[in-house]
N, C-alpha and C. Protein backbone atom coordinates (compact mmCIF):
# COMPACT_ATOMS: atom_id res chain seq x y z
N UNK A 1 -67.69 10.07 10.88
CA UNK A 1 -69.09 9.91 11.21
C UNK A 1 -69.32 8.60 11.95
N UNK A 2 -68.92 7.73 11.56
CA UNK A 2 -68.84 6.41 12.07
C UNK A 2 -68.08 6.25 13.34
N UNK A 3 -67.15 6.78 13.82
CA UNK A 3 -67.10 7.19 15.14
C UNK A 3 -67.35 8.04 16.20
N UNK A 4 -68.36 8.63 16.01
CA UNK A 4 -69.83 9.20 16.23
C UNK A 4 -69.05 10.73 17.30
N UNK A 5 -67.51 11.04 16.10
CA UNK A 5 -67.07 12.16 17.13
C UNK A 5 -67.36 13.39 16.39
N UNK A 6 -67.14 14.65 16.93
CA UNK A 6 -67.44 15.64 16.79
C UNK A 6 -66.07 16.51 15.96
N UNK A 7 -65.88 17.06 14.74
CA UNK A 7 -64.88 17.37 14.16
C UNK A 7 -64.72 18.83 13.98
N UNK A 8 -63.71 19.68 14.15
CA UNK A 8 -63.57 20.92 14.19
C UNK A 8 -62.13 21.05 13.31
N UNK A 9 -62.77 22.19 12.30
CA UNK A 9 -60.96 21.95 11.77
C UNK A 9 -60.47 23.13 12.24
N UNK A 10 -59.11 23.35 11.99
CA UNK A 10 -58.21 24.48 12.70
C UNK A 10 -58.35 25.70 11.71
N UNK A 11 -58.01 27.02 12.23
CA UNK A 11 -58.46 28.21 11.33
C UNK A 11 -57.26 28.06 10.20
N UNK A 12 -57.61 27.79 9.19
CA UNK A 12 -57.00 28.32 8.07
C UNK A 12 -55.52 27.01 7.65
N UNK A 13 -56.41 25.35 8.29
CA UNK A 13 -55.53 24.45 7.69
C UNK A 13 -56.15 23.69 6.83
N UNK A 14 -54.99 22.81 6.18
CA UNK A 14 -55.36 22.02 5.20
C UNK A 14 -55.87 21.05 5.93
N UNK A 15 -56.18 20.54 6.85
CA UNK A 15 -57.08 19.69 7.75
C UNK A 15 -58.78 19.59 7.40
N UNK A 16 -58.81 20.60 7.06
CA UNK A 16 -60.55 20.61 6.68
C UNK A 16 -60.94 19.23 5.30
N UNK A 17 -61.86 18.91 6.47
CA UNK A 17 -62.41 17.87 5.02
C UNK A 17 -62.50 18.79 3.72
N UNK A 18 -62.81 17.55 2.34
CA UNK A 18 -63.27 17.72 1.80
C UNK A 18 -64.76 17.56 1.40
N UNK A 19 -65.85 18.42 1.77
CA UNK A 19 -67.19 18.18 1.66
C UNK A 19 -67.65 18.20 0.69
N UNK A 20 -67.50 19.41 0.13
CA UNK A 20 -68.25 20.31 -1.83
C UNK A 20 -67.27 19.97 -2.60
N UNK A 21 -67.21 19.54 -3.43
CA UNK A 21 -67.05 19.63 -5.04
C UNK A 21 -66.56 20.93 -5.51
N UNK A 22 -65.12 20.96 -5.86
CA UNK A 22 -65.04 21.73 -6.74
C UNK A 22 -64.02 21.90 -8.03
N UNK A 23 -64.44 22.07 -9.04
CA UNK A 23 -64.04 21.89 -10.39
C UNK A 23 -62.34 22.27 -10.22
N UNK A 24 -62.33 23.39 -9.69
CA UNK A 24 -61.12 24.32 -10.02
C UNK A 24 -59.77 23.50 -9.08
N UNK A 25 -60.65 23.13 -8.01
CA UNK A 25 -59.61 22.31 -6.74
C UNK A 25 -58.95 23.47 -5.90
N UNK A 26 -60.02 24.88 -5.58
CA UNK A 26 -59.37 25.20 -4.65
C UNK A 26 -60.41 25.07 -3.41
N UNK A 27 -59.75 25.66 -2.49
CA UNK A 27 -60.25 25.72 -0.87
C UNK A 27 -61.14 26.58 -1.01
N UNK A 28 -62.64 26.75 -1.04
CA UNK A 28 -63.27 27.75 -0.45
C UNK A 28 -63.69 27.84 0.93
N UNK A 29 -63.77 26.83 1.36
CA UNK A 29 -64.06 27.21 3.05
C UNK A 29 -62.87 27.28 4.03
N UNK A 30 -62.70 27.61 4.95
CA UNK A 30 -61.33 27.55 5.37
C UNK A 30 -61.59 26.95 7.43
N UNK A 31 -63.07 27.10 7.50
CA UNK A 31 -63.30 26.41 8.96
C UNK A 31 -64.25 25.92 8.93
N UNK A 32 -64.67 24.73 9.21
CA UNK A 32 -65.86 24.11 9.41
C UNK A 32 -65.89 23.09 10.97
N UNK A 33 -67.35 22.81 11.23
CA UNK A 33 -67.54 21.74 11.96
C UNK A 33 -68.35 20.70 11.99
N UNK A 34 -68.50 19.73 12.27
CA UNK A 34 -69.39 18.30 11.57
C UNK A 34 -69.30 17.93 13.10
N UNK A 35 -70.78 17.79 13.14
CA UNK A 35 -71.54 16.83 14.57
C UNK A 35 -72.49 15.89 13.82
N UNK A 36 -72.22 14.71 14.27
CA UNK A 36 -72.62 13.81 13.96
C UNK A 36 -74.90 13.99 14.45
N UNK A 37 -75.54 13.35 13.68
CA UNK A 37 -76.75 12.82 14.23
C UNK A 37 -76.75 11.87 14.73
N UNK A 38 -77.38 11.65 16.14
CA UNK A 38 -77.83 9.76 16.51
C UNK A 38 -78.74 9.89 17.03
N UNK A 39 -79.22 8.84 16.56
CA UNK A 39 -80.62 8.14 16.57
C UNK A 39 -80.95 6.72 17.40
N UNK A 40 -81.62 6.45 18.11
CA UNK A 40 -81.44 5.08 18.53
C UNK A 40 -79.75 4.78 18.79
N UNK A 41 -78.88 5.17 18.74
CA UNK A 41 -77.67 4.41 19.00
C UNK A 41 -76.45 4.71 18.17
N UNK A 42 -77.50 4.89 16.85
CA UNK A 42 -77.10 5.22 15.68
C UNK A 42 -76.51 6.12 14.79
N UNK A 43 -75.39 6.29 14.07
CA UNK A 43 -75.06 7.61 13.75
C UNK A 43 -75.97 7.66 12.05
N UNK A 44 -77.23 8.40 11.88
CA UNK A 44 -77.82 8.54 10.65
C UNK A 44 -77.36 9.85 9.84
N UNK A 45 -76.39 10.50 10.40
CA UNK A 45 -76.06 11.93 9.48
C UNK A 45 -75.08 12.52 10.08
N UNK A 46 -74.93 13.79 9.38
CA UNK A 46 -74.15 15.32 10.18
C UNK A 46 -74.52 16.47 9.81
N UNK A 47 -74.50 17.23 11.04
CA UNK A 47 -75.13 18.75 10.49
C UNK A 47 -73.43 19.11 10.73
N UNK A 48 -72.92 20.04 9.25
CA UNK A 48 -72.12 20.64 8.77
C UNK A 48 -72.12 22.18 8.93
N UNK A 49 -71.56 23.23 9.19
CA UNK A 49 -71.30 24.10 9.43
C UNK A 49 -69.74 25.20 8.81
N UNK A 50 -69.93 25.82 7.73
CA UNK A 50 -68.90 25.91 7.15
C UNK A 50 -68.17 27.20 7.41
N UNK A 51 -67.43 27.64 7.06
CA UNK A 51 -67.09 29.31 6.63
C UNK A 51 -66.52 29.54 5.82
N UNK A 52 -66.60 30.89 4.91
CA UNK A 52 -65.83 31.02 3.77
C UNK A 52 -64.60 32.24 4.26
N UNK A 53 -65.05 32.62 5.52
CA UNK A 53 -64.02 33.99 5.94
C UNK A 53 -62.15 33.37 5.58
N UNK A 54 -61.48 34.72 5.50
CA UNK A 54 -60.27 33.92 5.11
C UNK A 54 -59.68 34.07 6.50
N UNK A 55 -59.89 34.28 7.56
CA UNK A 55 -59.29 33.98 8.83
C UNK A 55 -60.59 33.30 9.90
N UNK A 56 -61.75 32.69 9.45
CA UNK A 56 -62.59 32.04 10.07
C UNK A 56 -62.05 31.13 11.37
N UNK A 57 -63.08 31.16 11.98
CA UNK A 57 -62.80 30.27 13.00
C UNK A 57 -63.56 29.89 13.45
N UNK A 58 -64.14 28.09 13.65
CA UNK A 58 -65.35 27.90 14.41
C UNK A 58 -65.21 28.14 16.07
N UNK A 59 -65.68 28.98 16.87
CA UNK A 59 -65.89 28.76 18.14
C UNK A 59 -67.26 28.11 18.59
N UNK A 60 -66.81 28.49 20.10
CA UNK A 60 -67.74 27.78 21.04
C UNK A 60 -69.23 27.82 20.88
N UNK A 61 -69.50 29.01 19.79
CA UNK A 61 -71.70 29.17 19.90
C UNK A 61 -71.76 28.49 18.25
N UNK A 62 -70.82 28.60 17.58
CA UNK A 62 -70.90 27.56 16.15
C UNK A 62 -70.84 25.99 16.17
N UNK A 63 -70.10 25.46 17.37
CA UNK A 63 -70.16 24.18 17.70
C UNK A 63 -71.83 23.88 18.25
N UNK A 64 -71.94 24.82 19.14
CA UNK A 64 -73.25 24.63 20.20
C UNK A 64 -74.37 24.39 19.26
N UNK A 65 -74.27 25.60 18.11
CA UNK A 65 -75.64 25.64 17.28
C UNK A 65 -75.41 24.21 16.64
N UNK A 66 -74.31 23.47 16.01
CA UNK A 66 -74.57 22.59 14.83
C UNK A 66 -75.07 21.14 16.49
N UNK A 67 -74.74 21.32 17.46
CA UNK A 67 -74.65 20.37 18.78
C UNK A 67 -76.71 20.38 19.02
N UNK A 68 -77.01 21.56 19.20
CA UNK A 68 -78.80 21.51 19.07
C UNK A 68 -79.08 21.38 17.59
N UNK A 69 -78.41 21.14 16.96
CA UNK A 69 -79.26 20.79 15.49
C UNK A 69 -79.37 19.29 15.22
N UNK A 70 -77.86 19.02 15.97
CA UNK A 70 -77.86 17.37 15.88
C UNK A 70 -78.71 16.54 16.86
N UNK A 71 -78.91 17.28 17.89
CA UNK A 71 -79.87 16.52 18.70
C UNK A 71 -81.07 16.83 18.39
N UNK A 72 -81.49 17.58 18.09
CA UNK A 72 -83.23 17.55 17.93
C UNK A 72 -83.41 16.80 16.32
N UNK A 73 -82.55 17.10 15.40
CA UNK A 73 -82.72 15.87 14.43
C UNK A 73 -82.77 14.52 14.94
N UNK A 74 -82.16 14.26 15.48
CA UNK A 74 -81.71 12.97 16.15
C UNK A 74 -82.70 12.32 16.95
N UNK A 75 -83.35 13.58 18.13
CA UNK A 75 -84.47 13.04 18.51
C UNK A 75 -85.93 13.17 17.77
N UNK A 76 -85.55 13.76 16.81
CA UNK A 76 -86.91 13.56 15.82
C UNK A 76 -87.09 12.34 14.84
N UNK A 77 -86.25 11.78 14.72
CA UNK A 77 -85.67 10.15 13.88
C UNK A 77 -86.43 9.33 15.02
N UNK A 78 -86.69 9.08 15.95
CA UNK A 78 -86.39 8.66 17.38
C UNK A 78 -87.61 7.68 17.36
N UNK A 79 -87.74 6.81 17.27
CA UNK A 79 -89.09 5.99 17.15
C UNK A 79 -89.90 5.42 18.05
């Protein structure tokens, strides 16, 4: 987050952050993507985007959607 890059994990690696909590310690999501929010300059968040499919894969309109979520948050922070 702090280097205000854009993260995509690969279908079906152990690369995926760990985001959720879970008791048992297994994998439920298996693809996600994290775009940062900025604000002024600033990185204030991330819109997250997960999947639970067991051959998931984020493409190109799952990046795009969490990419307009981060900017209009971002420009709604915007002072």
């Amino acid at each position: 987050m702090e280097d205000k890059e854009v993260y995509t994990s690969k279908e079906n690696s152990d690369v995926a952050l760990p985001i959720t909590k879970n008791d048992n310690k297994e994998r439920k999501y298996n693809a996600q993507v994290v775009y940062p929010i900025i604000s002024n300059g600033d990185t204030i968040g991330t819109v997250i985007l997960m999947s639970k499919e067991a051959n998931g894969q984020m493409n190109e309109v799952e990046k795009k959607v969490a990419q307009s979520a981060a900017t209009f948050l971002g420009s709604q922070m915007e002072i």
